[in-house]
Structures are given as structure tokens and as C-alpha cells.
C-alpha atoms as a PDB file:
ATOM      1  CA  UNK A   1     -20.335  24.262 -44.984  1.00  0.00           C
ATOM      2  CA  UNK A   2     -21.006  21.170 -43.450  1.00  0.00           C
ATOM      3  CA  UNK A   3     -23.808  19.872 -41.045  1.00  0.00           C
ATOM      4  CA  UNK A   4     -21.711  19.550 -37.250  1.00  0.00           C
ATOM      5  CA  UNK A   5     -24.406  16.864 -36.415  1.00  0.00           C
ATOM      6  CA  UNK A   6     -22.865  14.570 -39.543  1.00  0.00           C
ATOM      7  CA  UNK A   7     -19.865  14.735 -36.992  1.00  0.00           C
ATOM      8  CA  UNK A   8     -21.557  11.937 -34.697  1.00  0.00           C
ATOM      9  CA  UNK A   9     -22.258   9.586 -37.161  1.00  0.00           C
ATOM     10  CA  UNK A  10     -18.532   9.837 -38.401  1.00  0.00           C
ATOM     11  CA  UNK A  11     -16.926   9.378 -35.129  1.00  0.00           C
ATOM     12  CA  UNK A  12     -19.883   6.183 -34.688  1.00  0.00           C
ATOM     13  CA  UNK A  13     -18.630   4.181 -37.764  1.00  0.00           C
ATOM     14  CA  UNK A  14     -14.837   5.026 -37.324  1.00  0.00           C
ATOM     15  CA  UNK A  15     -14.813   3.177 -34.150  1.00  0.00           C
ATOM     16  CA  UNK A  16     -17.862   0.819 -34.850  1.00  0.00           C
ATOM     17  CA  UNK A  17     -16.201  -0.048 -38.474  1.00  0.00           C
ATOM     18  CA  UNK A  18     -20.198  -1.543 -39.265  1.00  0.00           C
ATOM     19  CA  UNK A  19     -22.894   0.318 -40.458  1.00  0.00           C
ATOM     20  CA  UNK A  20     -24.853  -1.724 -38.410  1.00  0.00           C
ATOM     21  CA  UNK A  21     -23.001  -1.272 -35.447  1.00  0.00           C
ATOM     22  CA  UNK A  22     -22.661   2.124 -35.671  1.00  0.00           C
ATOM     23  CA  UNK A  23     -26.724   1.924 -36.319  1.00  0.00           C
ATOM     24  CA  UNK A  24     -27.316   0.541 -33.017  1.00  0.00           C
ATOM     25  CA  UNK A  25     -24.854   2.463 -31.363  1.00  0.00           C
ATOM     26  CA  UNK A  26     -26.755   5.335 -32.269  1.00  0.00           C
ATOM     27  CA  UNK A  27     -30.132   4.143 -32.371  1.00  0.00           C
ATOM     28  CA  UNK A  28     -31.051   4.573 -36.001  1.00  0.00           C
ATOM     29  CA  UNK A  29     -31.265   2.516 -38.943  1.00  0.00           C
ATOM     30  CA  UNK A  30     -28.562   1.422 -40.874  1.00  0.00           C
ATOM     31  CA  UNK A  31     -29.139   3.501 -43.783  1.00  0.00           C
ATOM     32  CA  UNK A  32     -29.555   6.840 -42.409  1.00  0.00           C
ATOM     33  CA  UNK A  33     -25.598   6.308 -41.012  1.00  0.00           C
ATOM     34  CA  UNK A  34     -24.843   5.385 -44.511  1.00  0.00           C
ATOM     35  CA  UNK A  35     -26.505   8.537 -46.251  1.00  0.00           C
ATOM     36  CA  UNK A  36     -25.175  11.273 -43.277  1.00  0.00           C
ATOM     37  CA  UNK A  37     -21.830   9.146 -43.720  1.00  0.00           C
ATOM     38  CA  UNK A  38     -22.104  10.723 -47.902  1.00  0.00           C
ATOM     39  CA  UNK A  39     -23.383  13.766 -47.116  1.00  0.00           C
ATOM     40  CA  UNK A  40     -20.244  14.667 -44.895  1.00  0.00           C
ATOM     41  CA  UNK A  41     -18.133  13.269 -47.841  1.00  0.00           C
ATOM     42  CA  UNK A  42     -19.661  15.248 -50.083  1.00  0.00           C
ATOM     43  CA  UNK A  43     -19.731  18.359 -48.179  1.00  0.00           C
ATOM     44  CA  UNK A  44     -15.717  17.854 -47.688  1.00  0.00           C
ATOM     45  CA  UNK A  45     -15.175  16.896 -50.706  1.00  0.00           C
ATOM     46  CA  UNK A  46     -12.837  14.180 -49.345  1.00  0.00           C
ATOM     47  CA  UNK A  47     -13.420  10.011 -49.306  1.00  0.00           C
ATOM     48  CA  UNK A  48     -13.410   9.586 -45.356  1.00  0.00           C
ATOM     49  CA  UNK A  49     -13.731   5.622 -45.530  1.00  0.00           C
ATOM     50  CA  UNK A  50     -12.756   2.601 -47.492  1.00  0.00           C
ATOM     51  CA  UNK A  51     -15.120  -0.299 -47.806  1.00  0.00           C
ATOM     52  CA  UNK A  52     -13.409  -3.973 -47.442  1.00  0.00           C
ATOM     53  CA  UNK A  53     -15.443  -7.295 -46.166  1.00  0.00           C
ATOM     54  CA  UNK A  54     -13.677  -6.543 -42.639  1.00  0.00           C
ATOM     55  CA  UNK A  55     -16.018  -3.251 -42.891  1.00  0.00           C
ATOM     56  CA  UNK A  56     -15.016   0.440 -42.849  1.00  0.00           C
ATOM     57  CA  UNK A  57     -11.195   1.258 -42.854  1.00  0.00           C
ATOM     58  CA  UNK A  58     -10.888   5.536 -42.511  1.00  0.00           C
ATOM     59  CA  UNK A  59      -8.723   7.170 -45.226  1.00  0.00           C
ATOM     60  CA  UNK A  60      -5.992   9.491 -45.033  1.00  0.00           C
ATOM     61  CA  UNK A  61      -8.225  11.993 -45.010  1.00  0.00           C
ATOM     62  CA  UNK A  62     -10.930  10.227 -42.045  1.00  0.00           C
ATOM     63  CA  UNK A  63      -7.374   9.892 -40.102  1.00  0.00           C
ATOM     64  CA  UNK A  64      -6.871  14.165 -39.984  1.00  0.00           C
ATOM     65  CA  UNK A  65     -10.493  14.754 -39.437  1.00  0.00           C
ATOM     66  CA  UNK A  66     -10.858  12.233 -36.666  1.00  0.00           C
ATOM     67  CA  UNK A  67      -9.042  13.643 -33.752  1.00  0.00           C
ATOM     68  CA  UNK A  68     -10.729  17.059 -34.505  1.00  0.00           C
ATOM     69  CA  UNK A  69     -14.343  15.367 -34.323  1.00  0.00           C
ATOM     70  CA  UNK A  70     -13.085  14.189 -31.149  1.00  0.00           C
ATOM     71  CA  UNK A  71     -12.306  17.284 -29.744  1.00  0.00           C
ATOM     72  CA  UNK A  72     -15.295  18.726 -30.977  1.00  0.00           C
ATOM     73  CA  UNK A  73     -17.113  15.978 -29.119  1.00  0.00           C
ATOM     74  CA  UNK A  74     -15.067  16.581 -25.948  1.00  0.00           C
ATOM     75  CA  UNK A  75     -15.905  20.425 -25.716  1.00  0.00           C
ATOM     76  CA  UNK A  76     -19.791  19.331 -26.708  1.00  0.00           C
ATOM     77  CA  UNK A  77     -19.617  17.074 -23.718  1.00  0.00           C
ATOM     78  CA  UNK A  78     -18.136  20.133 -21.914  1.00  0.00           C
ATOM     79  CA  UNK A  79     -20.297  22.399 -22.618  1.00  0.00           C
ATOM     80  CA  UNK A  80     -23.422  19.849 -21.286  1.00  0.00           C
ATOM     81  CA  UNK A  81     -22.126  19.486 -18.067  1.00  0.00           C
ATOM     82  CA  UNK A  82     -20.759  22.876 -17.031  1.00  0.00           C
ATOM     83  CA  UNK A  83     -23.792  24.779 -18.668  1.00  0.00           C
ATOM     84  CA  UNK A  84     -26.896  22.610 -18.164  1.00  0.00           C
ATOM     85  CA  UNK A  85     -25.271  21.323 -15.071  1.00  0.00           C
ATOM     86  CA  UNK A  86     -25.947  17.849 -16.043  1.00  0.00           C
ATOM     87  CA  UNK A  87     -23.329  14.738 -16.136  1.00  0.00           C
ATOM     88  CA  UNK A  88     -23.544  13.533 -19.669  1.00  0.00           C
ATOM     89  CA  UNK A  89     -22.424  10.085 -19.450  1.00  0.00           C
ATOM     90  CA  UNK A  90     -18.932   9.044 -21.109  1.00  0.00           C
ATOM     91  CA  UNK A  91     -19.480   6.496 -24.278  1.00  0.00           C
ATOM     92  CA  UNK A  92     -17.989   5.270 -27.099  1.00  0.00           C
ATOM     93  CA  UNK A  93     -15.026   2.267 -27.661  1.00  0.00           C
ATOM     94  CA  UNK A  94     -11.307   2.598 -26.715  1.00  0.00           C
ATOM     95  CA  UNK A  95      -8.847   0.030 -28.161  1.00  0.00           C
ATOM     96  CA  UNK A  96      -5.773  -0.633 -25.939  1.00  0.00           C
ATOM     97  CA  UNK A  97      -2.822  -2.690 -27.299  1.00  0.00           C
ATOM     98  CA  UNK A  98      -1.402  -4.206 -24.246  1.00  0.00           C
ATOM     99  CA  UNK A  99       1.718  -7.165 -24.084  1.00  0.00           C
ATOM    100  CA  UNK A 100      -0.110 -10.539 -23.985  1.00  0.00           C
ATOM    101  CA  UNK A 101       0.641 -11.523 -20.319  1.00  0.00           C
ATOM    102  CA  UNK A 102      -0.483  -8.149 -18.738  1.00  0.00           C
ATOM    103  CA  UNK A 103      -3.357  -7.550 -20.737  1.00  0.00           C
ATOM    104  CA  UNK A 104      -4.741 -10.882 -20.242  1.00  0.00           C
ATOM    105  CA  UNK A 105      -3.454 -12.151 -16.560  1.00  0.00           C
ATOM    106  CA  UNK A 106      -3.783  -8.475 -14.747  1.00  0.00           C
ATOM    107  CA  UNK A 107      -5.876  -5.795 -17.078  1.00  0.00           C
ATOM    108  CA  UNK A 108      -9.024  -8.274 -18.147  1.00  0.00           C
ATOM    109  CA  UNK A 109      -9.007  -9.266 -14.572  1.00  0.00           C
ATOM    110  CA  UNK A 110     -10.030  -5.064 -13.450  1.00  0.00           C
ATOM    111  CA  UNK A 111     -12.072  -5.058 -16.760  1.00  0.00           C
ATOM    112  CA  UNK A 112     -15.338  -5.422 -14.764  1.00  0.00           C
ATOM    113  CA  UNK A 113     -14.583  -2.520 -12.419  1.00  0.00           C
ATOM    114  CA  UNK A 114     -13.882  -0.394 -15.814  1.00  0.00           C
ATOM    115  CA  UNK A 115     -17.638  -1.213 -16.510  1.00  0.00           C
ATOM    116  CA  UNK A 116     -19.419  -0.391 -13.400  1.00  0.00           C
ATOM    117  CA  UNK A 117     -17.500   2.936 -13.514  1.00  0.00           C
ATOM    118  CA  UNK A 118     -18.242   4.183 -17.108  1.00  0.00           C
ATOM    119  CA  UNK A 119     -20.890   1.141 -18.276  1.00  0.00           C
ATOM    120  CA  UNK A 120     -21.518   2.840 -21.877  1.00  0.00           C
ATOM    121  CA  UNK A 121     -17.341   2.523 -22.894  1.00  0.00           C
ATOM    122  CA  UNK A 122     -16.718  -0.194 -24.383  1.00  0.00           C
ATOM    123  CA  UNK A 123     -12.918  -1.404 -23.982  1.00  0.00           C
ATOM    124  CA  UNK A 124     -11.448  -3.323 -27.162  1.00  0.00           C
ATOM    125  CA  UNK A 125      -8.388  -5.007 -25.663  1.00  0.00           C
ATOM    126  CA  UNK A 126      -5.624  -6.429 -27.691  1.00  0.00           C
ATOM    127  CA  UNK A 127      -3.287  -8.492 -25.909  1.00  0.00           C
ATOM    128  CA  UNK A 128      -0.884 -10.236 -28.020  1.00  0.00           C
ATOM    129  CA  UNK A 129       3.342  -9.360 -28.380  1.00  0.00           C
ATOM    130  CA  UNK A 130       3.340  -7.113 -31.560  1.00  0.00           C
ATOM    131  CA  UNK A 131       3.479  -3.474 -31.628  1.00  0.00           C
ATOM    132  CA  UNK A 132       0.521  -1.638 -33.146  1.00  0.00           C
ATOM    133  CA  UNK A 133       0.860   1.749 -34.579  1.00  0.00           C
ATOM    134  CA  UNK A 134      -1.307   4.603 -32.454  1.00  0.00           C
ATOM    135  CA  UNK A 135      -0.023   7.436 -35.523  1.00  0.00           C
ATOM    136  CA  UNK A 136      -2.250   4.786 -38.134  1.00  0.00           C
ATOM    137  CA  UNK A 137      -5.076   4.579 -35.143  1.00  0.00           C
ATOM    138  CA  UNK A 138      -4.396   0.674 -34.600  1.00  0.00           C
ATOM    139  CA  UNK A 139      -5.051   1.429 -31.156  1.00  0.00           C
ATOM    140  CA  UNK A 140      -6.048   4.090 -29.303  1.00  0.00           C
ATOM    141  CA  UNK A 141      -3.721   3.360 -26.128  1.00  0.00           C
ATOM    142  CA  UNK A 142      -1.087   1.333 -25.931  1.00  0.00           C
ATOM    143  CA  UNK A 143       1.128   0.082 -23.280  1.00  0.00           C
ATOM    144  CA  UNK A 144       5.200  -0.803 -24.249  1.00  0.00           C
ATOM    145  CA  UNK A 145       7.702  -2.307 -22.836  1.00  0.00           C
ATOM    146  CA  UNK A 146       9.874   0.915 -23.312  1.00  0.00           C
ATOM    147  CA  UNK A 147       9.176   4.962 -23.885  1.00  0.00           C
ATOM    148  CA  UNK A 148       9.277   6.590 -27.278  1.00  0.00           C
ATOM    149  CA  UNK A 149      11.795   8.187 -28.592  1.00  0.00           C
ATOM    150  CA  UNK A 150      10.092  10.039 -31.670  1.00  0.00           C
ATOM    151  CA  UNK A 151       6.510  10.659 -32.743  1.00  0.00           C
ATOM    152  CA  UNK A 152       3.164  13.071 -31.269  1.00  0.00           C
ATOM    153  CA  UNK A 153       3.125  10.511 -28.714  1.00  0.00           C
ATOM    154  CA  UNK A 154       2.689  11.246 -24.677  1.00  0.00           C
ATOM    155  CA  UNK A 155       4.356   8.465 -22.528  1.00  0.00           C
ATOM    156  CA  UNK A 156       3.871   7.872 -19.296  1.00  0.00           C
ATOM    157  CA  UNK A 157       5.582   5.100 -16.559  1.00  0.00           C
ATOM    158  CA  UNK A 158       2.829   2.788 -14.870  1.00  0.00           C
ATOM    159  CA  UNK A 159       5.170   0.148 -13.379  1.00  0.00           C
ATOM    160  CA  UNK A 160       7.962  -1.905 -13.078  1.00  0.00           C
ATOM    161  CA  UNK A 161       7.745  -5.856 -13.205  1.00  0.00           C
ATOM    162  CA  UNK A 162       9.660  -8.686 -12.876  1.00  0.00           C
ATOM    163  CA  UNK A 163      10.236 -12.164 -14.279  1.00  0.00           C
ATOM    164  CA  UNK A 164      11.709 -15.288 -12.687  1.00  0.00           C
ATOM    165  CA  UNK A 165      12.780 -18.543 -13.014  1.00  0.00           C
ATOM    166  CA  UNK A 166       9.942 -21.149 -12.453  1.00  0.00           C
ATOM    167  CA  UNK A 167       9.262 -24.590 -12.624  1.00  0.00           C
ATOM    168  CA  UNK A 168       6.344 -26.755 -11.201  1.00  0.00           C
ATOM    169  CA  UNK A 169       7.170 -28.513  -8.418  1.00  0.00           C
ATOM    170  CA  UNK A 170       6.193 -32.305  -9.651  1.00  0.00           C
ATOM    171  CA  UNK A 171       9.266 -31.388 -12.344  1.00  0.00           C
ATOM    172  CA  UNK A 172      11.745 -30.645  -9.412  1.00  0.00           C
ATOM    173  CA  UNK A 173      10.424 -33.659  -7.688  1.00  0.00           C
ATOM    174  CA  UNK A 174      11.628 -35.965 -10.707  1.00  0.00           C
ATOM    175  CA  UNK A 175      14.862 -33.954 -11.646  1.00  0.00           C
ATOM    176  CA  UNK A 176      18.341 -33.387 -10.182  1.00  0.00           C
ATOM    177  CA  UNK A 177      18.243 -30.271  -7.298  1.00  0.00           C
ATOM    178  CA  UNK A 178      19.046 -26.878  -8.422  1.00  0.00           C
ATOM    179  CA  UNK A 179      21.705 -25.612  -6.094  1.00  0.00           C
ATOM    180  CA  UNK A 180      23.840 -22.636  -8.391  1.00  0.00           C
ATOM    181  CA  UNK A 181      23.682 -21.721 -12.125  1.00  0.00           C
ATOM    182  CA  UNK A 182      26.081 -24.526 -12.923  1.00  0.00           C
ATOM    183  CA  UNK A 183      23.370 -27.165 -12.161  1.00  0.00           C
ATOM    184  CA  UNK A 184      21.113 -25.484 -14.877  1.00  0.00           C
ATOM    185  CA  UNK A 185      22.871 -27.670 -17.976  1.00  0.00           C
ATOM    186  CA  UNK A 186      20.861 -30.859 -16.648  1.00  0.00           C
ATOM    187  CA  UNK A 187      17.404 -29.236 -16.959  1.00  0.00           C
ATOM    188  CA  UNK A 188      14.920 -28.616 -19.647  1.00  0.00           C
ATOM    189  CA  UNK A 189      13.077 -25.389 -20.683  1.00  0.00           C
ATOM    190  CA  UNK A 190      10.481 -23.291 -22.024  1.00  0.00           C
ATOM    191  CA  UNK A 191      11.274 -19.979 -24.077  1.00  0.00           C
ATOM    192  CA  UNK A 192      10.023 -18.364 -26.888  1.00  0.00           C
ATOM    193  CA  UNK A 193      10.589 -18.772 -30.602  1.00  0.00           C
ATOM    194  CA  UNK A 194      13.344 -16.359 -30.851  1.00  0.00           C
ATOM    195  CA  UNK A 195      12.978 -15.797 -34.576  1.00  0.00           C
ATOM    196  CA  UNK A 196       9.493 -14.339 -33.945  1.00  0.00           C
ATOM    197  CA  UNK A 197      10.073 -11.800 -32.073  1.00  0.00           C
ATOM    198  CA  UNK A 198       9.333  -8.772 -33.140  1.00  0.00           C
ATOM    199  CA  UNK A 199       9.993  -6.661 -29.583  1.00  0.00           C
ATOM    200  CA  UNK A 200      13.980  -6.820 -28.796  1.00  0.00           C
ATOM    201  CA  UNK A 201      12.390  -6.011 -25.202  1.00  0.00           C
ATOM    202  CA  UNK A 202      11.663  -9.945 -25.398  1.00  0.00           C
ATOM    203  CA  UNK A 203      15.071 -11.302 -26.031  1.00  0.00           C
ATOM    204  CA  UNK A 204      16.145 -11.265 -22.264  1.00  0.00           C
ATOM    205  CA  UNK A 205      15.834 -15.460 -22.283  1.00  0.00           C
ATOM    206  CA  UNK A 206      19.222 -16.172 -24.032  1.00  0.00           C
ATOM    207  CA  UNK A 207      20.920 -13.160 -22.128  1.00  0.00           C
ATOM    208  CA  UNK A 208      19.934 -14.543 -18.858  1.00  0.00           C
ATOM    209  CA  UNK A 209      20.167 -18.762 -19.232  1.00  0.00           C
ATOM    210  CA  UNK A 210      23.238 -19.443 -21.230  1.00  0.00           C
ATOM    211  CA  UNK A 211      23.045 -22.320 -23.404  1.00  0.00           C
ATOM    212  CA  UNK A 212      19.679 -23.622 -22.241  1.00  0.00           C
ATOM    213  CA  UNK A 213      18.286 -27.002 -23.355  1.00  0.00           C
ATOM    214  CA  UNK A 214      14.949 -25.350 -24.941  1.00  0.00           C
ATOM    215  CA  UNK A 215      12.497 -28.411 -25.448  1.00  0.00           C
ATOM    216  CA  UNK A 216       9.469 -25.972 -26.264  1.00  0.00           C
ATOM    217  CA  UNK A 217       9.254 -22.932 -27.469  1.00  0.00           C
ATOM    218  CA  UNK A 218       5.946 -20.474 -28.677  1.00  0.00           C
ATOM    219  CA  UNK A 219       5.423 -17.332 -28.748  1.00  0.00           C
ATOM    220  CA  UNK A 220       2.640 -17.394 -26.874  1.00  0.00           C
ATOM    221  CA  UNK A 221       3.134 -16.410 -23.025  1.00  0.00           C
ATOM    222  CA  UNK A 222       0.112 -18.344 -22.072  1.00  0.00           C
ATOM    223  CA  UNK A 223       1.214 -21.649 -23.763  1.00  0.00           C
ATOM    224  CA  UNK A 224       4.876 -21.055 -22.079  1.00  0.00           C
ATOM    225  CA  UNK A 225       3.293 -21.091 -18.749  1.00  0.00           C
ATOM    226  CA  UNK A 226       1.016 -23.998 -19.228  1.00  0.00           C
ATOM    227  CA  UNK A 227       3.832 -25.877 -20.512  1.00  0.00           C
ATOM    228  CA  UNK A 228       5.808 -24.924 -17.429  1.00  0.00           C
ATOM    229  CA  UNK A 229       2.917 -25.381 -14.997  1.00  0.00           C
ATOM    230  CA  UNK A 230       2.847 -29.092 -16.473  1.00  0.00           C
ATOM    231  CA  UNK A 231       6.307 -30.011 -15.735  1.00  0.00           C
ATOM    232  CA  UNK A 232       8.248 -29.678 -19.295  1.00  0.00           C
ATOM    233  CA  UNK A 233      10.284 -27.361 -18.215  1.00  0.00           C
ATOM    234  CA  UNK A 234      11.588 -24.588 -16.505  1.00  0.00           C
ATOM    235  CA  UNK A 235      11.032 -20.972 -17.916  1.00  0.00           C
ATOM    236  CA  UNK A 236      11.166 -17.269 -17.022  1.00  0.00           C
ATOM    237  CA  UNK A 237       7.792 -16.633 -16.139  1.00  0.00           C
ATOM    238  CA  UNK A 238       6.129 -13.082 -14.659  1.00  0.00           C
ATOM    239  CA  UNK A 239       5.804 -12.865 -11.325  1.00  0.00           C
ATOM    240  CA  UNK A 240       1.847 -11.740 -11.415  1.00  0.00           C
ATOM    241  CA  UNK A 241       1.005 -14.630 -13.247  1.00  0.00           C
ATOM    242  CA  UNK A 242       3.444 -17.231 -11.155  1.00  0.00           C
ATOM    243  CA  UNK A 243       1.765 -15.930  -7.496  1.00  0.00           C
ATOM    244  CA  UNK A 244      -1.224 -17.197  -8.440  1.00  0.00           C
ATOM    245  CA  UNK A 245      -0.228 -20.955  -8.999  1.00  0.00           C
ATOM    246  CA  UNK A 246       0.970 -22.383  -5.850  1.00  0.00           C
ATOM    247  CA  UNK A 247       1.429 -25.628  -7.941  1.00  0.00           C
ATOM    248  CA  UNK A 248       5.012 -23.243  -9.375  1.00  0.00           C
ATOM    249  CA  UNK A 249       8.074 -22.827  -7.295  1.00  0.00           C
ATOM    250  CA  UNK A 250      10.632 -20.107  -7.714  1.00  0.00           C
ATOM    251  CA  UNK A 251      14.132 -21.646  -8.422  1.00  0.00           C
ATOM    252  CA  UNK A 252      17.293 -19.422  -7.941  1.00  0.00           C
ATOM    253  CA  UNK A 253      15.502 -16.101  -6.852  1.00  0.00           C
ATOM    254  CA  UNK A 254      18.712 -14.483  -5.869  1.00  0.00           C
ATOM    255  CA  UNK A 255      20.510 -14.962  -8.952  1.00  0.00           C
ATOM    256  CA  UNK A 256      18.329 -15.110 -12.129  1.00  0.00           C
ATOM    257  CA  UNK A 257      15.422 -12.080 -11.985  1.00  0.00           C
ATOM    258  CA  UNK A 258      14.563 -10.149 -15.410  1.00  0.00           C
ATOM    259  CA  UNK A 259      13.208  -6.311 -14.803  1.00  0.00           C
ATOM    260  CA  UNK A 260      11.360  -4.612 -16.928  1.00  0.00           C
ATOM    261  CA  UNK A 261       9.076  -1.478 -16.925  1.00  0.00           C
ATOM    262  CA  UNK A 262       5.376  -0.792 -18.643  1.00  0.00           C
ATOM    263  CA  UNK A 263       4.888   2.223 -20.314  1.00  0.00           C
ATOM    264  CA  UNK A 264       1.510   3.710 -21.657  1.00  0.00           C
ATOM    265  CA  UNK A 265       1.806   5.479 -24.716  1.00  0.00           C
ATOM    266  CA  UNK A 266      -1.030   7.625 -26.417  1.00  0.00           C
ATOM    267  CA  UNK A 267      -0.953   9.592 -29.410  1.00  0.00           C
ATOM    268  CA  UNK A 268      -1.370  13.601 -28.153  1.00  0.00           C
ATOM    269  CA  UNK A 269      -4.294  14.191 -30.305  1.00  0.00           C
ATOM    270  CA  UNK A 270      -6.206  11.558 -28.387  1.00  0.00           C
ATOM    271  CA  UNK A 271      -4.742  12.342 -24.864  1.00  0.00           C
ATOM    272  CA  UNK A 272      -7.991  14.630 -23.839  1.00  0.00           C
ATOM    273  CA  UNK A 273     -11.040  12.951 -25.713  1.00  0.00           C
ATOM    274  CA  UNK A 274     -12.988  11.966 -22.296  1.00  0.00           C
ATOM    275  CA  UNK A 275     -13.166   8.511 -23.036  1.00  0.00           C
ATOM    276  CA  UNK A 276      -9.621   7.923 -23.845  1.00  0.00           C
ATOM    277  CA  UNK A 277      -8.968   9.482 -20.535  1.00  0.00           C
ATOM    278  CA  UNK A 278     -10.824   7.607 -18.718  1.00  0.00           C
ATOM    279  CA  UNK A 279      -9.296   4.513 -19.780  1.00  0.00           C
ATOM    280  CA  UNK A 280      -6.163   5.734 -19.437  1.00  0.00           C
ATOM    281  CA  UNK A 281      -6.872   7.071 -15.688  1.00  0.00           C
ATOM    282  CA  UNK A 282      -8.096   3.301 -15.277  1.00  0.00           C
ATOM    283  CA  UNK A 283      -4.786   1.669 -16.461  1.00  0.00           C
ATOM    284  CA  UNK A 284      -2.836   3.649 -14.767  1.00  0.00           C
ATOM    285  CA  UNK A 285      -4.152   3.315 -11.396  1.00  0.00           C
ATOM    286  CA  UNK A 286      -4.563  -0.624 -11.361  1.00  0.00           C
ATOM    287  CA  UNK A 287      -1.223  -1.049 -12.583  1.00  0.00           C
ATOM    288  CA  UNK A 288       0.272   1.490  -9.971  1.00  0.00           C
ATOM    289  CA  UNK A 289      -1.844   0.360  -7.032  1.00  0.00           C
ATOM    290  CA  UNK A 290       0.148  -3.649  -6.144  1.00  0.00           C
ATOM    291  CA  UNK A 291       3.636  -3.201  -6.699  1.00  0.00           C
ATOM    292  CA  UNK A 292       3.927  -6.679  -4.731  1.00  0.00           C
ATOM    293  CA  UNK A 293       1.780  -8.325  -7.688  1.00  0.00           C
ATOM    294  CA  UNK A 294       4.126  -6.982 -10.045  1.00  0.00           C
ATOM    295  CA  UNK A 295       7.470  -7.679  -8.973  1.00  0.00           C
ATOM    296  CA  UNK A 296       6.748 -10.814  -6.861  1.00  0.00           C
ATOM    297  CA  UNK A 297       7.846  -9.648  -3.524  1.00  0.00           C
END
């Protein structure tokens, strides 16, 4: 039989991935993580983690036991409020795998209201346009541009969004007016590299401006806009990021929009661990809360 309290230093270094992380996390020295870490291996008779210079990776087998240490942890945080009648304080890390433009124009923005709610959870947010796998544990939230079809995973709608033509307004200033779709083929624009994208949810460019002069392209959202917001181009650019840049004009709002809906995804194994919850609570309701924001009306 194993020791239950081997369980905490488990669930430290799986999200930590440090010994000394994990070590401060829980306020001992390094080494005592690393020996409970072999005792629990021993005592399962399993490998739970794989050393590499990036630090601890779980095994298969870390993978199945990790969701049950959480739940273990859940009802242990359970049992301290309801029977000693004391609030025992959420904690821990939560990785969320967000597109690039919401996670870093909208989500980081709320990031410091996360923290006065639940200072001791620590929110890991990726923010870049490639899926990451919640069933491997890349994340432990994610938000897509579309719901699930397959998989343990529990899917919920947050919002819809919308994207629209830009451009800044010294660009229209030097460059014939924009009157119809027809006057489009004497322009320039922004887009994205379209052999690098890895989310069909992102080929809406070609489907919406037909045979586009592209003059820059990257796959990063952020360099689109900046590139736009200097006056290279036009470029399909999300309404919460364009309303806050009054230097950016709309052009053709009646007849080129892109809608889309977020989705947040997390795997069901995760979907009551407190902290998870928490986070997910948090995402849901600042992405809920300014439909205006989102869709630029």
C-alpha cells in the first residue's frame, strides 16, 4: 500500500515539472520531493516520470494516476471546508491553450482580476494558433475555434466574435477610395501564411477577399495587426483588438464580416478538480460578459 501523503508531492512536480519548483511550492527541500517522488514509484511499481533537460515529463502511467490524485485532492479539499468549516484556499497551476489574439488582446488583460480572486493559482497561458492535446495533458483547458466531435472531452460555447476588414487611416489617405468589392483589386494586404496553418478554422482570408494582392503575410496575429496599423495594408482583423486603435478604420462593414465562435474544451477527468474550475468559471464569464467587445457593434 502506498503512503496517500506521497500523493501531494506527485501532483506538485507534475504541474511544477522542477524539483525545485515543486520544492518551493511545497515548502521543502528539493530532495525530500525527489525521495517521496521514488517511494510512490516504488510502492506502484510503475515509472511515473521521465527526466529530460526541460525537467519532468509524466509517463503513461503518471498520465492514469494523475486525474485520480486530483480527485483525491478535490474531496481532501472537501472534506476541510464542509467538516472543519474552514475555506481552504484554492492553489496549484492551470495551463490554458487559448488562440493567439484572444488569449493575449482580451484573457491576459482579466488576468489580474483572476489573481485577486484565487492569488495562490497560478495561470500558465498559451496563446499561440496550434492545437494542443488536453487527452496528452498539454493543457489543462483549452479554448477552440470549434466543438469536439470525439474524445472524454466537455465543451462548452463562451462566445461568438467577429472579424473585419481594416486598414489605418494614413493608408486610405494615400490610396484610391474603397466604394464596393470591385475597388478591392487596387489595394494591398495583410494575411497569414496559408501553408502554416494548421487550424482550417483560419482559412476564412482567401474565402472572403478573392484574389487579394497579399504583400505580407505571418502567422502571427499580432505582427498582422501591426503591419496593418502601419499602413501596409489592409487585413481582416478582430474586432476586440481593432476598437481599441482609433488610428484603424473599418472599410466595407456591410459586406465583408468573418464570424466565428470560441469554444472551451476540458478533458472530463479534469472538469471538477477546484482549480480547473475556477479557471474555467473565470473564462467563461469574461468572455460572456461584452458581447459588444467581441463582435464590434
Amino acid at each position: 500500500m502506498y503512503d496517500w501523503n506521497d500523493l501531494k508531492y506527485f501532483l506538485a512536480l507534475s504541474r511544477q515539472g522542477k524539483l525545485v519548483r515543486a520544492a518551493v511550492r511545497l515548502q521543502v527541500d528539493h530532495t525530500t520531493v525527489s525521495r517521496r517522488i521514488a517511494t510512490l514509484e516504488k510502492q506502484l511499481d510503475v515509472r511515473l516520470f521521465d527526466k529530460s533537460p526541460n525537467g519532468y515529463q509524466l509517463t503513461d502511467a503518471g498520465l492514469r494516476l494523475l486525474p485520480l490524485a486530483e480527485q483525491i485532492e478535490t474531496r481532501s479539499n472537501r472534506l476541510y471546508r464542509e467538516i472543519a468549516g474552514k475555506d481552504a484556499r484554492l492553489s496549484g497551476t492551470v495551463r490554458v491553450a487559448t488562440p493567439e489574439a484572444l488569449g493575449s488582446q482580451v484573457i491576459a488583460r482579466h488576468i489580474n482580476e483572476f489573481k485577486q480572486q484565487h492569488p495562490d493559482i497560478e495561470i500558465e497561458l498559451v496563446a499561440e494558433t496550434r492545437r494542443m492535446s488536453l487527452s496528452k495533458r498539454e493543457a489543462d483547458i483549452a479554448i477552440s475555434f470549434s466543438r469536439p466531435d470525439s474524445g472524454r472531452l466537455i465543451a462548452w460555447k463562451l462566445c461568438d466574435y467577429r472579424l473585419r476588414l481594416f486598414a489605418s487611416r494614413d493608408y486610405l489617405a494615400g490610396y484610391p477610395p474603397i466604394s464596393g468589392i470591385d475597388d478591392l483589386a487596387q489595394h494591398d494586404f495583410v494575411s497569414y501564411i496559408e501553408d502554416l496553418i494548421e487550424m482550417p478554422e483560419l482559412r476564412f482570408f482567401d474565402n472572403t477577399i478573392k484574389n487579394a494582392h497579399v504583400v505580407f503575410r505571418s502567422t502571427n496575429v499580432s505582427a498582422q495587426f501591426n503591419a496593418i496599423l502601419e499602413g501596409l495594408g489592409l487585413g481582416l482583423v478582430h474586432c476586440f483588438m481593432a476598437q481599441r486603435e482609433n488610428r484603424l478604420q473599418v472599410v466595407l462593414p456591410e459586406q465583408v464580416s468573418v464570424e466565428r465562435t470560441y469554444w472551451l474544451l476540458v478533458h472530463e477527468d479534469l472538469r471538477h478538480v477546484a482549480r480547473v474550475d475556477a479557471v474555467c468559471q473565470f473564462l467563461t464569464r469574461i468572455l460572456s460578459q461584452d458581447p459588444a467587445l467581441m463582435m464590434g457593434t
